[in-house]
C-alpha atoms as a PDB file:
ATOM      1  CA  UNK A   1      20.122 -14.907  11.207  1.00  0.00           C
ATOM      2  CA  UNK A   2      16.077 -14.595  11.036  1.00  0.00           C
ATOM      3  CA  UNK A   3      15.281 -11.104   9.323  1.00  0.00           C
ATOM      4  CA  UNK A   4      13.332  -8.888  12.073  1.00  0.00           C
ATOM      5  CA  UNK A   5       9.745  -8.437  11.565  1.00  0.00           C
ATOM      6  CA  UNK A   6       9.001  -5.872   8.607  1.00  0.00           C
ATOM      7  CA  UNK A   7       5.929  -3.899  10.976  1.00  0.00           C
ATOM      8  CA  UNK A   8       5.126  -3.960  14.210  1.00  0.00           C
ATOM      9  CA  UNK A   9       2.779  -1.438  15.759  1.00  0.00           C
ATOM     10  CA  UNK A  10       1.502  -1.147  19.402  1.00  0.00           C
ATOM     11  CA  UNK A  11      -1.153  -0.117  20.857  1.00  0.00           C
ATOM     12  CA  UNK A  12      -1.465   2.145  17.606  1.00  0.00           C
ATOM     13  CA  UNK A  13      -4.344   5.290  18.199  1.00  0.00           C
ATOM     14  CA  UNK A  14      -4.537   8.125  16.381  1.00  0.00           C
ATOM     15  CA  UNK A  15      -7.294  11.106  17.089  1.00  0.00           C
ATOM     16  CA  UNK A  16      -8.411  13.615  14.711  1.00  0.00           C
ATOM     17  CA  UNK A  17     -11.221  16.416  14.806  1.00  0.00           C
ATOM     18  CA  UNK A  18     -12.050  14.901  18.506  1.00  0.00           C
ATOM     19  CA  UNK A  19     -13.059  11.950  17.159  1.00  0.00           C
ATOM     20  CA  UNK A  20     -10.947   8.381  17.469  1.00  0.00           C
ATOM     21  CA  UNK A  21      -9.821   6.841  14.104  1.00  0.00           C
ATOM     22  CA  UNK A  22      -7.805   3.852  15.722  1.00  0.00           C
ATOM     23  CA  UNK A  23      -7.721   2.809  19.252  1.00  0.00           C
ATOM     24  CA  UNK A  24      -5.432   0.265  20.435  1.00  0.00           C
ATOM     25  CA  UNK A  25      -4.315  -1.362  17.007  1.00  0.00           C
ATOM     26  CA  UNK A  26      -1.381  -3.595  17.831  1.00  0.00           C
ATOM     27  CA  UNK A  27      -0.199  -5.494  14.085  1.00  0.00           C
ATOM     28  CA  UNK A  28       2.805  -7.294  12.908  1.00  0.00           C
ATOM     29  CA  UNK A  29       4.097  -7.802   9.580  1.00  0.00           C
ATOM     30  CA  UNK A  30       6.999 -10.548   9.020  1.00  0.00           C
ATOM     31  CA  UNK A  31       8.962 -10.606   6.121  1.00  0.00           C
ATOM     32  CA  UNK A  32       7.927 -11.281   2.901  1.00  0.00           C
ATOM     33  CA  UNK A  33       4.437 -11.523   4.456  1.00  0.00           C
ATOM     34  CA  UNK A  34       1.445  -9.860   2.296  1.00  0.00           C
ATOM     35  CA  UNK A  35      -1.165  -8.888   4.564  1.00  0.00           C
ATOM     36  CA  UNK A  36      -4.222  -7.422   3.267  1.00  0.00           C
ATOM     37  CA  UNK A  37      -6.361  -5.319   5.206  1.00  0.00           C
ATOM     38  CA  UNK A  38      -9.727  -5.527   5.088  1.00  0.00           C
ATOM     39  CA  UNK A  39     -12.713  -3.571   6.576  1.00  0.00           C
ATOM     40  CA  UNK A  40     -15.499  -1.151   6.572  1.00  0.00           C
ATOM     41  CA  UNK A  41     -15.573   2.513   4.969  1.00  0.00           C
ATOM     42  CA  UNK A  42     -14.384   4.914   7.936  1.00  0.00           C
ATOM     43  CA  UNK A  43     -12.579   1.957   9.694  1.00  0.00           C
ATOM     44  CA  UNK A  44      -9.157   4.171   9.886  1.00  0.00           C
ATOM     45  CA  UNK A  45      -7.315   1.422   7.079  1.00  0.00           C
ATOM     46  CA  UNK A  46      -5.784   4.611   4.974  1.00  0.00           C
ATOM     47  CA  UNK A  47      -4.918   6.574   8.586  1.00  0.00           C
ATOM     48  CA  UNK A  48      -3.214   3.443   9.876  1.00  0.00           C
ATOM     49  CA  UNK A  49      -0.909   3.571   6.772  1.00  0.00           C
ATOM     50  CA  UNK A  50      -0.391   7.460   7.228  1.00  0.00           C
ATOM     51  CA  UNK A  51       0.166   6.633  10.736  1.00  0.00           C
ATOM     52  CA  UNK A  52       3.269   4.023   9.779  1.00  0.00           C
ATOM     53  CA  UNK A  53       4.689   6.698   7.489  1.00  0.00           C
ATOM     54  CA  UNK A  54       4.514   9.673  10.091  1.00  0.00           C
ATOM     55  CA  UNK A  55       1.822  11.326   7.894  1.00  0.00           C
ATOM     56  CA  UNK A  56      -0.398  11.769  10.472  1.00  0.00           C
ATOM     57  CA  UNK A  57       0.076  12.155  14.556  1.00  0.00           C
ATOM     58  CA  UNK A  58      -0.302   9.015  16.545  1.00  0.00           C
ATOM     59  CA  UNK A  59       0.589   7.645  20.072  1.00  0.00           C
ATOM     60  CA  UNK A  60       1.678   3.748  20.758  1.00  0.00           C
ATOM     61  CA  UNK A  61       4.805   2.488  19.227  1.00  0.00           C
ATOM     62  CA  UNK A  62       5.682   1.898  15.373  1.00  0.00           C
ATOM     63  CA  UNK A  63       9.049  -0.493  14.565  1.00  0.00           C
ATOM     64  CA  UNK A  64      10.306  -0.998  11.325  1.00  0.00           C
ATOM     65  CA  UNK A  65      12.753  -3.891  10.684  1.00  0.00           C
ATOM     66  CA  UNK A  66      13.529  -3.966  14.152  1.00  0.00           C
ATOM     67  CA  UNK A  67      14.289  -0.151  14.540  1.00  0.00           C
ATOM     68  CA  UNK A  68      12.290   3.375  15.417  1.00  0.00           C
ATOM     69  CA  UNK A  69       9.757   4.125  12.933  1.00  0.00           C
ATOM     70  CA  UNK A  70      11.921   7.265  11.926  1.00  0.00           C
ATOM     71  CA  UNK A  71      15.073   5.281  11.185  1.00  0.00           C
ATOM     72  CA  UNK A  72      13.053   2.852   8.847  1.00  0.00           C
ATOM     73  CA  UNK A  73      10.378   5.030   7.105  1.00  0.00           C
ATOM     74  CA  UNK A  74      12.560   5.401   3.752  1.00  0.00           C
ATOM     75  CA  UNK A  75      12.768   1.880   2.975  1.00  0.00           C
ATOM     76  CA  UNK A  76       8.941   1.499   2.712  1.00  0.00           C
ATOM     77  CA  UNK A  77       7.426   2.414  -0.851  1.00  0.00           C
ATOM     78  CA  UNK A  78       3.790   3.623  -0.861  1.00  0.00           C
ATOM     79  CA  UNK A  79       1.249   3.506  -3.840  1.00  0.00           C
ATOM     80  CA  UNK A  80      -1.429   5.856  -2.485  1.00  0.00           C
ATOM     81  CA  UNK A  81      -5.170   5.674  -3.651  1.00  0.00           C
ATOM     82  CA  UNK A  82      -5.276   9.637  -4.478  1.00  0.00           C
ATOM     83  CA  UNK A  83      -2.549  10.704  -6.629  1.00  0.00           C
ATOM     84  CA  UNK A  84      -1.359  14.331  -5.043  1.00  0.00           C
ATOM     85  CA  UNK A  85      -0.070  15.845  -9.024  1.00  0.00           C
ATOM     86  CA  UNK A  86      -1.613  18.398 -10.936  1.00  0.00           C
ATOM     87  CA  UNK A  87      -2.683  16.925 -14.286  1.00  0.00           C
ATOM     88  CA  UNK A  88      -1.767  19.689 -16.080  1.00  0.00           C
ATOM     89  CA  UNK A  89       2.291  19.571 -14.700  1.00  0.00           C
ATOM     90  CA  UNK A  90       4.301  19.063 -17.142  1.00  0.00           C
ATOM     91  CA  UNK A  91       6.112  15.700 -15.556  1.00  0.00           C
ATOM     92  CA  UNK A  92       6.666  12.196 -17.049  1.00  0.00           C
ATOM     93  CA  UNK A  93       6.590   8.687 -15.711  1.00  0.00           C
ATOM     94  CA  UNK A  94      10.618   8.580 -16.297  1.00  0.00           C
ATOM     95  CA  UNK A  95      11.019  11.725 -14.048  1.00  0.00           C
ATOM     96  CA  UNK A  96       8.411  10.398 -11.351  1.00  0.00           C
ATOM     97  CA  UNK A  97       9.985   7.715 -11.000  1.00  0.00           C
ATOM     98  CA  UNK A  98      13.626   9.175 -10.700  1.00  0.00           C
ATOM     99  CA  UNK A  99      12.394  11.697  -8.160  1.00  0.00           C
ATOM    100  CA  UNK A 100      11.456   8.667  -5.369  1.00  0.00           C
ATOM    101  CA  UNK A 101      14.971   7.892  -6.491  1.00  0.00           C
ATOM    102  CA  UNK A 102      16.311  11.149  -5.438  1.00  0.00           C
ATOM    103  CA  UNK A 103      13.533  11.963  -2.647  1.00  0.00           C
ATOM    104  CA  UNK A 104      13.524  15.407  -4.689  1.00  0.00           C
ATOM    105  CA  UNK A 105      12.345  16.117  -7.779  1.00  0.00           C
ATOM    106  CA  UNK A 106      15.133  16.128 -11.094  1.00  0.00           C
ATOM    107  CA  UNK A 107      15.465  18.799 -13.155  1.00  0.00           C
ATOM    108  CA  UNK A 108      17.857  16.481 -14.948  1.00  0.00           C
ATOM    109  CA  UNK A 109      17.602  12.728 -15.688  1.00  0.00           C
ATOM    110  CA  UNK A 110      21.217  10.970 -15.294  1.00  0.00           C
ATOM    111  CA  UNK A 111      20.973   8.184 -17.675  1.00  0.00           C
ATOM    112  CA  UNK A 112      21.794   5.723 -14.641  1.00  0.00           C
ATOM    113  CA  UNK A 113      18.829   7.163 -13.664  1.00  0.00           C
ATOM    114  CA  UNK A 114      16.942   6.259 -16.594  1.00  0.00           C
ATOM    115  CA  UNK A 115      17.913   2.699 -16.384  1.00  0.00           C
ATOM    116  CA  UNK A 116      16.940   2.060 -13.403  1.00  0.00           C
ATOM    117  CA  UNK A 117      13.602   3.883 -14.149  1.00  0.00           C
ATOM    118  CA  UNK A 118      13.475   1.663 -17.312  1.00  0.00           C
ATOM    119  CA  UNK A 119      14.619  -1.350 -14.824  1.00  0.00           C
ATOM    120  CA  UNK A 120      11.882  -1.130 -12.647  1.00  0.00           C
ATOM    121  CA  UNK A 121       8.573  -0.001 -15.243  1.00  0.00           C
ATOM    122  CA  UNK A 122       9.588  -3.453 -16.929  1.00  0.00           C
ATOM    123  CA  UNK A 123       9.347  -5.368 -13.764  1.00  0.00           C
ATOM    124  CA  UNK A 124       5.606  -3.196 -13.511  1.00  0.00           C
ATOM    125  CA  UNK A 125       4.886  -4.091 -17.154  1.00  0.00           C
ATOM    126  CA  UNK A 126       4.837  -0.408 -17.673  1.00  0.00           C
ATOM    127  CA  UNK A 127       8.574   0.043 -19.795  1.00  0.00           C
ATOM    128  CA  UNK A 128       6.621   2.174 -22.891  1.00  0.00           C
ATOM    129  CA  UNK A 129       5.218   4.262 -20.216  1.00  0.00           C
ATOM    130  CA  UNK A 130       8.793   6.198 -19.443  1.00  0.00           C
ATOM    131  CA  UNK A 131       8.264   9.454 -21.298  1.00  0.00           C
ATOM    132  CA  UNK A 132       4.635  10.038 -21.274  1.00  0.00           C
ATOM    133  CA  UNK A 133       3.654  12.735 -19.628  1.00  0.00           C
ATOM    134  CA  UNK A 134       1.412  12.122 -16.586  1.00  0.00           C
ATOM    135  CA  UNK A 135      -1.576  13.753 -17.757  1.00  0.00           C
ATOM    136  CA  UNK A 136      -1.625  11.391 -20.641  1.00  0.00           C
ATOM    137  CA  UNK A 137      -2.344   8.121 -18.805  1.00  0.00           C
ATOM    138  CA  UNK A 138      -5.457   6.145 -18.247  1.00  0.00           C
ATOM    139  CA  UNK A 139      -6.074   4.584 -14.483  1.00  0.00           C
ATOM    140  CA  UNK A 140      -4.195   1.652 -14.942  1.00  0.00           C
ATOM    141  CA  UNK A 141      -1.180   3.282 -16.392  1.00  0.00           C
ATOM    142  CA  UNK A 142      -1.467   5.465 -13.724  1.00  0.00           C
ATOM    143  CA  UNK A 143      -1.397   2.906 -11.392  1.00  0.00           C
ATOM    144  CA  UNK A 144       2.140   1.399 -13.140  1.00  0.00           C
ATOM    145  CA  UNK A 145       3.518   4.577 -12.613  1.00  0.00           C
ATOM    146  CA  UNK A 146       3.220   4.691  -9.362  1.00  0.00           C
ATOM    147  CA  UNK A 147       3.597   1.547  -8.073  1.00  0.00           C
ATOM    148  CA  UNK A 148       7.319   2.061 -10.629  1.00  0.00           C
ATOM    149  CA  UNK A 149       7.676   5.006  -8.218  1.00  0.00           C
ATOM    150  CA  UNK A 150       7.000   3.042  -4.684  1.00  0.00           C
ATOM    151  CA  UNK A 151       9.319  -0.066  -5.573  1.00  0.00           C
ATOM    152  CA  UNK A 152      12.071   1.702  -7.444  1.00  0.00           C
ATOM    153  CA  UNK A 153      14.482   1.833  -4.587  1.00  0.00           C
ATOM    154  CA  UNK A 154      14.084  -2.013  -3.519  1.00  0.00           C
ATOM    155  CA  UNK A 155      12.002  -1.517  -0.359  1.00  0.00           C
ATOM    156  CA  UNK A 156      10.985  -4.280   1.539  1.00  0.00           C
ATOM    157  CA  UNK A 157       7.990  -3.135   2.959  1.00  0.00           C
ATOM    158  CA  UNK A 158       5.685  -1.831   0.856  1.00  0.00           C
ATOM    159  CA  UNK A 159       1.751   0.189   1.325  1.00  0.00           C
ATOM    160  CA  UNK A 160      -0.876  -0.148  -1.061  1.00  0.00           C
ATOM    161  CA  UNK A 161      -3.902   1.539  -0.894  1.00  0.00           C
ATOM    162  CA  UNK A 162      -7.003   0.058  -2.705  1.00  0.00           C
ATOM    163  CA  UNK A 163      -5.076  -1.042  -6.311  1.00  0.00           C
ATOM    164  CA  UNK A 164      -7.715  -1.750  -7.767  1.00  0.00           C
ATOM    165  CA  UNK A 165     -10.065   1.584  -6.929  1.00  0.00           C
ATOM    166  CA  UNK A 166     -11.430   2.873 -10.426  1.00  0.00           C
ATOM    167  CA  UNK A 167     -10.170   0.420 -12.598  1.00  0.00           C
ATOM    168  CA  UNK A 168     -11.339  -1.035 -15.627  1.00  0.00           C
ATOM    169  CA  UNK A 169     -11.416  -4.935 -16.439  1.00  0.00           C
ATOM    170  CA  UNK A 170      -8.296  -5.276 -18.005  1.00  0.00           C
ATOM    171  CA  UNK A 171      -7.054  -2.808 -15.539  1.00  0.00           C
ATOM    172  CA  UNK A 172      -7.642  -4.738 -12.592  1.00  0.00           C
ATOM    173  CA  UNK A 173      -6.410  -7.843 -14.204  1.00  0.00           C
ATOM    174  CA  UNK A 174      -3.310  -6.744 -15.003  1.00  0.00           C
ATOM    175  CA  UNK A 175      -2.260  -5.091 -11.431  1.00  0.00           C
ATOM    176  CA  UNK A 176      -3.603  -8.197 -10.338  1.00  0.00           C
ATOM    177  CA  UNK A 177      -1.192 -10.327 -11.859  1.00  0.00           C
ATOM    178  CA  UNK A 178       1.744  -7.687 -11.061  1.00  0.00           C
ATOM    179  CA  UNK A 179       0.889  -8.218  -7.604  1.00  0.00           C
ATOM    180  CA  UNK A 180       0.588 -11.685  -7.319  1.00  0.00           C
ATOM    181  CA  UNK A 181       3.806 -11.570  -8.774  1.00  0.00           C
ATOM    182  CA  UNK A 182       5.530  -9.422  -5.951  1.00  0.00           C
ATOM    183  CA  UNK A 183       3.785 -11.505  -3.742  1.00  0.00           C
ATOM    184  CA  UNK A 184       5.729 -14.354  -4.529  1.00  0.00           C
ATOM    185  CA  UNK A 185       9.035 -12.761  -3.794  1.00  0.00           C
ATOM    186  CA  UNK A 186      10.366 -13.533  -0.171  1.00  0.00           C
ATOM    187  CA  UNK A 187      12.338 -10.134  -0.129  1.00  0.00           C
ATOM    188  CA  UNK A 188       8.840  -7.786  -0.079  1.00  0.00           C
ATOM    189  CA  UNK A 189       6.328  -7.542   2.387  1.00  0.00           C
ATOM    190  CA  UNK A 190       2.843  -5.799   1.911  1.00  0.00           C
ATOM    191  CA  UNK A 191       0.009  -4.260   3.613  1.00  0.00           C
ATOM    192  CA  UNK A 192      -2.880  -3.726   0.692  1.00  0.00           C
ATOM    193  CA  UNK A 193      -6.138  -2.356   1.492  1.00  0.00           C
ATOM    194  CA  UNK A 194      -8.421  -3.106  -0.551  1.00  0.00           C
ATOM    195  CA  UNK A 195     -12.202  -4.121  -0.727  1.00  0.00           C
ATOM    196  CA  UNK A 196     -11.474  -6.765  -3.236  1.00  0.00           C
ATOM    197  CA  UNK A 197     -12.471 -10.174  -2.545  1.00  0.00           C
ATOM    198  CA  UNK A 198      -9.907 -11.212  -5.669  1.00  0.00           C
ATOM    199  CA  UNK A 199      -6.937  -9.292  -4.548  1.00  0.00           C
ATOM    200  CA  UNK A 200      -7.554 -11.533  -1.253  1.00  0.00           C
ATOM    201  CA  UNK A 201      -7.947 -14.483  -3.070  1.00  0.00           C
ATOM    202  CA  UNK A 202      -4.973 -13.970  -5.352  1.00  0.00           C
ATOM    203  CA  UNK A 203      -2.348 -12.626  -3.145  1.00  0.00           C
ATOM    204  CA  UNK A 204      -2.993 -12.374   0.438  1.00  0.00           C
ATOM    205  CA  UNK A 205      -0.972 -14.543   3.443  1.00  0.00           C
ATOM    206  CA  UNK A 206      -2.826 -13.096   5.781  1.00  0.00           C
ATOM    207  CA  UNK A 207      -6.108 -10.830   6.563  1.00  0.00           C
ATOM    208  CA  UNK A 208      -6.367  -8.231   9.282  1.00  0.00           C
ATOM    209  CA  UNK A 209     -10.031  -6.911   9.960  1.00  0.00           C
ATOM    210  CA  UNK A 210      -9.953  -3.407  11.192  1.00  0.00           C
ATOM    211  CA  UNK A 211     -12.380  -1.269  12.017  1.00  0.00           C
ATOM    212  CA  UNK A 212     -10.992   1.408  14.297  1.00  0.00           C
ATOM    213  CA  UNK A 213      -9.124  -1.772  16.429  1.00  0.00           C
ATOM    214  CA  UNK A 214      -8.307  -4.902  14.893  1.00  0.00           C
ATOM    215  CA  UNK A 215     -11.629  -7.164  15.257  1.00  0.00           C
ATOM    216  CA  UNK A 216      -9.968 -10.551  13.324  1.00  0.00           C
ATOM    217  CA  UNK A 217      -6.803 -11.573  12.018  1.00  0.00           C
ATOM    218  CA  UNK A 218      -5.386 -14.768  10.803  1.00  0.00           C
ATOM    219  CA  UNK A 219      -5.686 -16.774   7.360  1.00  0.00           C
ATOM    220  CA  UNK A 220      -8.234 -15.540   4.763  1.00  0.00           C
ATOM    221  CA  UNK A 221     -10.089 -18.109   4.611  1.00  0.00           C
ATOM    222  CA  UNK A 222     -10.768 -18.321   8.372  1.00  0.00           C
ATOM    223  CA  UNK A 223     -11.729 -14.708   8.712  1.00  0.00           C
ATOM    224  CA  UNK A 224     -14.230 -14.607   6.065  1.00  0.00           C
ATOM    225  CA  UNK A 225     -16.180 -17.293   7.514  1.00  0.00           C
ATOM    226  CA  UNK A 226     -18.039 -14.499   9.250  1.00  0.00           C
ATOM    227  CA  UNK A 227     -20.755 -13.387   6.779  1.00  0.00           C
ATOM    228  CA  UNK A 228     -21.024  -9.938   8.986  1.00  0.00           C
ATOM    229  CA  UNK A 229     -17.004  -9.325   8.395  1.00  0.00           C
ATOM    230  CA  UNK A 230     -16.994 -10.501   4.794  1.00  0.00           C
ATOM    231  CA  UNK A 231     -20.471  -8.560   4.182  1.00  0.00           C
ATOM    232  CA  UNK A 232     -18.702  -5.729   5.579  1.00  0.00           C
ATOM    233  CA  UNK A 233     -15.283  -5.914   4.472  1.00  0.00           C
ATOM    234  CA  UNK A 234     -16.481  -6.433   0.299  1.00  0.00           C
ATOM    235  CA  UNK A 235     -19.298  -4.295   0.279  1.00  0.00           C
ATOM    236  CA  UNK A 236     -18.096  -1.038   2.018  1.00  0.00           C
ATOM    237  CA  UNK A 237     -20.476  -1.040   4.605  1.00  0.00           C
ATOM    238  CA  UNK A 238     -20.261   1.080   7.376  1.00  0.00           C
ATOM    239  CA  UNK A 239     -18.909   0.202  10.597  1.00  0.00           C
ATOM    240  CA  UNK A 240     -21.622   0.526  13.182  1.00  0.00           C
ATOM    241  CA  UNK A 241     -23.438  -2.152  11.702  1.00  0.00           C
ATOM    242  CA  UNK A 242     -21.163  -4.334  13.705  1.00  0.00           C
ATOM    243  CA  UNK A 243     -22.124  -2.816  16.620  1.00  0.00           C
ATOM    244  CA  UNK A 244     -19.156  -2.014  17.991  1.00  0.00           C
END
């Protein structure tokens, strides 16, 4: 039996402050597909993610793996671009992790628990991480962490919002490569924003352009030709210079 189709939105809009953020944004997302999503600062990529996890209010329709958005939401893991902890909570990575476990924070670690923790900061490159505190780690670890936290309970859809944001050399290598290797699973599907001509190059099946609608979609290579999308897409530029 063919698996259902990981995402698919219709005729997606979401308005906020009077103003429209997406308008008509119909995507799909098959399984095992990595789709990044490319486009211009202000062109609604983060809301459309918010909009898939019922973080923000939207109208059109939302299925995941073939069901109501509601019925599917907790089997998608989410690494957002801002962090919402205080630095100065006293949490480790061990008990981050656990609490996506959970979907509620543990006052107690089980040591199943901690296995699977362990388990899944391995497969992140991230296994000496487990009991530092939070407020002890640089970007990338941060990054480890949380990613740990989004793919801890097997989804197989998960959001990514710009990996690579703030990150040194090594930094950005090394998610690289952790991606790229995800990517090569057929079990997990991805949406990554990102303004990273690398992270398309390394890991991407497909490229959606969207800058409050969907304006391209299809291979990388054949979106990019466009020097305006690509000039757009890589250097943050914003959106009205496409005159839309």
């Amino acid at each position: 039996m063919t698996a259902p189709m990981a995402l698919v939105a219709r005729g997606l809009e979401v308005t906020r402050g009077g103003r429209r953020i997406l308008e008509d944004v119909s995507l799909g997302v098959g399984p095992g597909e990595f789709l990044c999503l490319l486009g211009p600062n202000g062109g609604g990529k983060t809301t459309l993610l918010k909009a898939v996890l019922g973080l923000v209010p939207s109208r059109g329709s939302i299925e995941l793996f073939g069901s109501a958005a509601a019925d599917g939401r907790g089997r998608v893991g989410y690494l957002p671009q801002r962090k919402g902890f205080a630095h100065d909570f006293p949490a480790t990575v061990c008990e981050l992790v656990v609490a996506a476990q959970r979907a509620r924070w543990p006052w107690r670690v089980r040591p199943a628990e901690r296995e699977r923790a362990a388990a899944i900061l391995a497969q992140v490159r991230g296994e000496a991480l487990i009991d530092r505190p939070l407020s002890s780690l640089s970007g990338g670890e941060t990054q480890r962490a949380f990613l740990a936290r989004a793919l801890v309970n097997d989804p197989p859809l998960i959001l990514v919002d710009e990996p690579l944001a703030a990150l040194d050399t090594r930094g950005r290598e090394d998610l690289l490569a952790i991606l790229a290797e995800l990517a090569a699973r057929d079990e997990t599907a991805a949406i990554i924003v990102t303004h990273e001509p690398e992270t398309v190059t390394r890991i991407a099946d497909r490229v959606a352009y969207l800058d409050v609608r969907i304006r391209a979609s299809g291979a990388p290579g054949a979106v990019l030709e466009d020097p305006v999308l690509q000039a757009a897409a890589f250097a943050g530029a914003d959106h009205t210079h496409l005159g839309r």
